[in-house]
PDB file of N, CA and C in Angstrom:
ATOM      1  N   UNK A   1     -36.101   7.133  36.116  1.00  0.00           N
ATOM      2  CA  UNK A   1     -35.196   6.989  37.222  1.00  0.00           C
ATOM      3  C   UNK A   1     -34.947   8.373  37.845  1.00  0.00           C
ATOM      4  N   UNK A   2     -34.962   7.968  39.331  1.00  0.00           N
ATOM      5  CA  UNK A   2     -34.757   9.682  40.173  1.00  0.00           C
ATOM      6  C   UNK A   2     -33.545   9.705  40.826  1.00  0.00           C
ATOM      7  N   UNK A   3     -32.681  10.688  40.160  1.00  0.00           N
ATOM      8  CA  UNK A   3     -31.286  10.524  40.564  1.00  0.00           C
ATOM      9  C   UNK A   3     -31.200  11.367  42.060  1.00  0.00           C
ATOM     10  N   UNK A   4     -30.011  11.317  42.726  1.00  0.00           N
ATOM     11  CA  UNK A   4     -30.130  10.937  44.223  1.00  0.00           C
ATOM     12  C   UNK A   4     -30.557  12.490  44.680  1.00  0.00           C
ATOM     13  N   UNK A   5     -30.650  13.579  44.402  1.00  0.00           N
ATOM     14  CA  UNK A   5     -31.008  14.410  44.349  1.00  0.00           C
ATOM     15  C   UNK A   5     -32.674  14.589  44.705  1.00  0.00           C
ATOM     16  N   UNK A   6     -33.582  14.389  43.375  1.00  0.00           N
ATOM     17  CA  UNK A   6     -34.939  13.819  43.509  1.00  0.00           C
ATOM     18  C   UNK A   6     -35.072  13.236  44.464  1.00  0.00           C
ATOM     19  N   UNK A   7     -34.690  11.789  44.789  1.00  0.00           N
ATOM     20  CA  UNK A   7     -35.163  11.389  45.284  1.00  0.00           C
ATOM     21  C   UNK A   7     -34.998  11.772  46.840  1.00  0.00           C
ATOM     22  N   UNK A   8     -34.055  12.469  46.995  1.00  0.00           N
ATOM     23  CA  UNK A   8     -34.097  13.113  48.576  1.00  0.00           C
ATOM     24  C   UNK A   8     -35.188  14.250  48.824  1.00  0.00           C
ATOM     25  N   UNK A   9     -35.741  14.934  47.460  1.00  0.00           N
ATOM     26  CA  UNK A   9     -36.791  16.374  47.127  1.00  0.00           C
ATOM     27  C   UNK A   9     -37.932  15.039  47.333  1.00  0.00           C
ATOM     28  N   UNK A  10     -38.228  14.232  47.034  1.00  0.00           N
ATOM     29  CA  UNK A  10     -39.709  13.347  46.424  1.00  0.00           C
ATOM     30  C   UNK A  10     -40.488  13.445  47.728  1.00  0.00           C
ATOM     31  N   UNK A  11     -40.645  13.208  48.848  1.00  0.00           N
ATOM     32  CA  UNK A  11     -40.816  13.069  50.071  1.00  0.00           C
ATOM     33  C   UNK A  11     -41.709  14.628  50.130  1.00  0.00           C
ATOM     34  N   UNK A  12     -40.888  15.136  49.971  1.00  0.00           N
ATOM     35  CA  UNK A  12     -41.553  16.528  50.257  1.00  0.00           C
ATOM     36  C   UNK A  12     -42.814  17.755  49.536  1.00  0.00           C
ATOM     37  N   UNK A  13     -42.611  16.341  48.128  1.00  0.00           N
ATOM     38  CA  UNK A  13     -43.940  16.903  47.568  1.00  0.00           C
ATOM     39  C   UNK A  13     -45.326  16.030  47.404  1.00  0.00           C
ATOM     40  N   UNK A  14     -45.753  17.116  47.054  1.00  0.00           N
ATOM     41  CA  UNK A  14     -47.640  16.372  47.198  1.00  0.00           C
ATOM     42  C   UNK A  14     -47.789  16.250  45.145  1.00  0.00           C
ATOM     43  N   UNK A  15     -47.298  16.114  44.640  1.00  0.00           N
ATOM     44  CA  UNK A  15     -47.315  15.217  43.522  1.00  0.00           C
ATOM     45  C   UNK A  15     -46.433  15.890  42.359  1.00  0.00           C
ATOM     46  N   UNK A  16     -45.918  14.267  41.644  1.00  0.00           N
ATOM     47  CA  UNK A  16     -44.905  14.555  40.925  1.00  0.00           C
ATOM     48  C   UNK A  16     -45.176  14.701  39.281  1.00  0.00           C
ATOM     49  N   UNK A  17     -45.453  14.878  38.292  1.00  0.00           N
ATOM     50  CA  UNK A  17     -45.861  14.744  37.300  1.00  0.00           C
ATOM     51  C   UNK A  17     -44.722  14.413  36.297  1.00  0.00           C
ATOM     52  N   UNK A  18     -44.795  13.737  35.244  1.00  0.00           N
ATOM     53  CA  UNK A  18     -43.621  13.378  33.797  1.00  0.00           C
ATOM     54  C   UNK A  18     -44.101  13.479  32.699  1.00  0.00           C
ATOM     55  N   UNK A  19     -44.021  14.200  32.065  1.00  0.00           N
ATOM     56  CA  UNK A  19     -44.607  14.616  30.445  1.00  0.00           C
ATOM     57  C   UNK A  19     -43.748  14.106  29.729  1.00  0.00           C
ATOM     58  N   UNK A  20     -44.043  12.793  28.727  1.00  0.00           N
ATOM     59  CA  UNK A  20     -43.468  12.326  27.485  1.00  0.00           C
ATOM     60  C   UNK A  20     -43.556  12.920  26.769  1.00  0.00           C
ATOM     61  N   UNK A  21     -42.857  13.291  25.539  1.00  0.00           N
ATOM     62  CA  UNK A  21     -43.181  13.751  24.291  1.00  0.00           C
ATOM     63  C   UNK A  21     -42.484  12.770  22.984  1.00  0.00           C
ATOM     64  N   UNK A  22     -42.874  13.052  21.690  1.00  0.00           N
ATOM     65  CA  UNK A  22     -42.388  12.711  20.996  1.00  0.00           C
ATOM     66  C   UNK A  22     -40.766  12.451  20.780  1.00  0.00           C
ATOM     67  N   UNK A  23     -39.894  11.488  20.173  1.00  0.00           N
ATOM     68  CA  UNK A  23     -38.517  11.385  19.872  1.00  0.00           C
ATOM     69  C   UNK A  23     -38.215  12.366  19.224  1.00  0.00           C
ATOM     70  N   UNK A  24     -38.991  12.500  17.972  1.00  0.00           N
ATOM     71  CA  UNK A  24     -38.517  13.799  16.958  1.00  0.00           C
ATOM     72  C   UNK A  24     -38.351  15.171  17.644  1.00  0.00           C
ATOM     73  N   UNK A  25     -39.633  15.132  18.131  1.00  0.00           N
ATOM     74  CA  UNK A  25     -39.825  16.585  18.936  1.00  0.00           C
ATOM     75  C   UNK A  25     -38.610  17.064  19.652  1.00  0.00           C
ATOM     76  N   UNK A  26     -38.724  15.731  20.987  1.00  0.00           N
ATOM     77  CA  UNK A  26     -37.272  16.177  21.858  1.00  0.00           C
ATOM     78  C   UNK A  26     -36.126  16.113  21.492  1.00  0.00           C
ATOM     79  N   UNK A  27     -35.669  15.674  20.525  1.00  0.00           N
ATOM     80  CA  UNK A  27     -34.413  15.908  19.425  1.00  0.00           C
ATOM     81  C   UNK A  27     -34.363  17.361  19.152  1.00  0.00           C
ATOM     82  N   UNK A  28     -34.957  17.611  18.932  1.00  0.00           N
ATOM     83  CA  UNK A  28     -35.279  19.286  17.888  1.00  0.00           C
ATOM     84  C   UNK A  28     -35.516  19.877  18.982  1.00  0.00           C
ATOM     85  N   UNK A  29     -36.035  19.849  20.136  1.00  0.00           N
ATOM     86  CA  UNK A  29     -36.127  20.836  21.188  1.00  0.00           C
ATOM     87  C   UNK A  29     -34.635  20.927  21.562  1.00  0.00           C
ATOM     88  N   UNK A  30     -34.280  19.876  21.916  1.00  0.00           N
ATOM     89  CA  UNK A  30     -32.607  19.837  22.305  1.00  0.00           C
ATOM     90  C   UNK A  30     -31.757  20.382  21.732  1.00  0.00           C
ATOM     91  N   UNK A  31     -31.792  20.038  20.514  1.00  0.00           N
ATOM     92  CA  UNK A  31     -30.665  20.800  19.870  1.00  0.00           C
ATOM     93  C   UNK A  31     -31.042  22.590  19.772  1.00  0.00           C
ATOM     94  N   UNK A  32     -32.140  22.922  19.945  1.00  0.00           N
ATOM     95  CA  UNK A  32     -32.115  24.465  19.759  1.00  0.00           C
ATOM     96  C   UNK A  32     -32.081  24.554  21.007  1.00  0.00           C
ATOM     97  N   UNK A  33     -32.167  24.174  22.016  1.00  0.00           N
ATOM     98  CA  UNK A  33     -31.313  24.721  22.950  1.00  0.00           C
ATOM     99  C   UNK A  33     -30.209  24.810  23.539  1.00  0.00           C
ATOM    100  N   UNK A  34     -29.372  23.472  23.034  1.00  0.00           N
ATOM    101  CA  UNK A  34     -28.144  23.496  22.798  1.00  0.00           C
ATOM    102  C   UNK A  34     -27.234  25.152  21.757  1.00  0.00           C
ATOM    103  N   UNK A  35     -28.277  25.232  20.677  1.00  0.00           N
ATOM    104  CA  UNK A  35     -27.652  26.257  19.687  1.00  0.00           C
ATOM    105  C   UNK A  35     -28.302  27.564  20.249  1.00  0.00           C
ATOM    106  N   UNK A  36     -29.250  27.749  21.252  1.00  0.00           N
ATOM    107  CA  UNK A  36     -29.134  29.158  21.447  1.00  0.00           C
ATOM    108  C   UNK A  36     -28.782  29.317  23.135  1.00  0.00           C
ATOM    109  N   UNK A  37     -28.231  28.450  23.462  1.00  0.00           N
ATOM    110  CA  UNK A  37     -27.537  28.227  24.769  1.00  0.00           C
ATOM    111  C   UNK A  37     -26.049  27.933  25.250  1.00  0.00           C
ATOM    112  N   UNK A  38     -25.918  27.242  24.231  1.00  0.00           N
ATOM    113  CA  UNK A  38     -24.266  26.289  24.718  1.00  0.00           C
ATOM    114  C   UNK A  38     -23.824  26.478  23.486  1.00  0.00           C
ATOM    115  N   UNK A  39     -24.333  27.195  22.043  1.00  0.00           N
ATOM    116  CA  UNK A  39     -23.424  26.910  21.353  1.00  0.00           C
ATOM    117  C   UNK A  39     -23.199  26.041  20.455  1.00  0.00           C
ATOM    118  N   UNK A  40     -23.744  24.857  20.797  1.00  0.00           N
ATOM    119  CA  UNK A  40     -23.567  23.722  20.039  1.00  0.00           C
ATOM    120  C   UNK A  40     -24.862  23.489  18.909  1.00  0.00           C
ATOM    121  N   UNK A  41     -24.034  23.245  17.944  1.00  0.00           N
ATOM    122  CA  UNK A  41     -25.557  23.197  16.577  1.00  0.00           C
ATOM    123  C   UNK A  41     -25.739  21.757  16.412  1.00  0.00           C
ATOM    124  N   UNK A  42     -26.428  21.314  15.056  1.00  0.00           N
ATOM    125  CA  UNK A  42     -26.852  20.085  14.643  1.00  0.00           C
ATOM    126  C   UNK A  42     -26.074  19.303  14.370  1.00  0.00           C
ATOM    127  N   UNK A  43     -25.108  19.479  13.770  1.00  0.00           N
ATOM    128  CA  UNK A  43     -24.075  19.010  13.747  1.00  0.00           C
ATOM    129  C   UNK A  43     -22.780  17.992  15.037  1.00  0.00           C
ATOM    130  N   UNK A  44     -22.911  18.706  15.857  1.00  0.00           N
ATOM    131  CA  UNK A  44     -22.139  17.964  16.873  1.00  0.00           C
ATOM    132  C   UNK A  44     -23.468  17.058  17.806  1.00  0.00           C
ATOM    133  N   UNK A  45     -24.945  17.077  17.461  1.00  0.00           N
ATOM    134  CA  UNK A  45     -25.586  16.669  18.288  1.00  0.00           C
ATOM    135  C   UNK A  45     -25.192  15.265  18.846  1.00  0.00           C
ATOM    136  N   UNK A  46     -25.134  14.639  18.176  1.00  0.00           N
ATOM    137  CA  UNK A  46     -24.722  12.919  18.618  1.00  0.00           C
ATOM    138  C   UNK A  46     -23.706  13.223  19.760  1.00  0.00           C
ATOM    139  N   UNK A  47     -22.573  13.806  19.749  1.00  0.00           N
ATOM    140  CA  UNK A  47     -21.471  13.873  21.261  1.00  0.00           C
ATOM    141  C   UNK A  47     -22.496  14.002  22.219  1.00  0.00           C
ATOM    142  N   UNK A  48     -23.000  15.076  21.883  1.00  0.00           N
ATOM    143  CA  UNK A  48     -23.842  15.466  23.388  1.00  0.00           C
ATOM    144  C   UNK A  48     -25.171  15.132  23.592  1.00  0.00           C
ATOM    145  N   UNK A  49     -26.107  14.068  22.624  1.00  0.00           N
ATOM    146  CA  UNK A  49     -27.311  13.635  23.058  1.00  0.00           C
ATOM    147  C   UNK A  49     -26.805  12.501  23.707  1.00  0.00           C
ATOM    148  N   UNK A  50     -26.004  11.677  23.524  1.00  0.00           N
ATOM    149  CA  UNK A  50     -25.711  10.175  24.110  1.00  0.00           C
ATOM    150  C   UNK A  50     -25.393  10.323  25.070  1.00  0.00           C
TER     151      UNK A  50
END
């Protein structure tokens, strides 16, 4: 889904690409960037993945 933002940018490009990755992976990517960004460790992940 392209929130209203995107979809006002979509128009203007010549192609869009979406890279899936693994669940595990993007869990673990998230949270270290949560912990070397915002602060937040493994521990509080559930508040802020949902």
């Amino acid at each position: 889904m392209i929130n209203s933002k995107g979809a006002r940018v979509r128009p203007r490009l010549d192609e869009v690409r979406f890279c899936e990755i693994d669940e595990t992976e993007r869990v673990q990517r998230l949270v270290a960037r949560h912990e070397e960004f915002g602060g937040r460790g493994y521990s509080g992940r559930r508040v802020w993945r949902h």
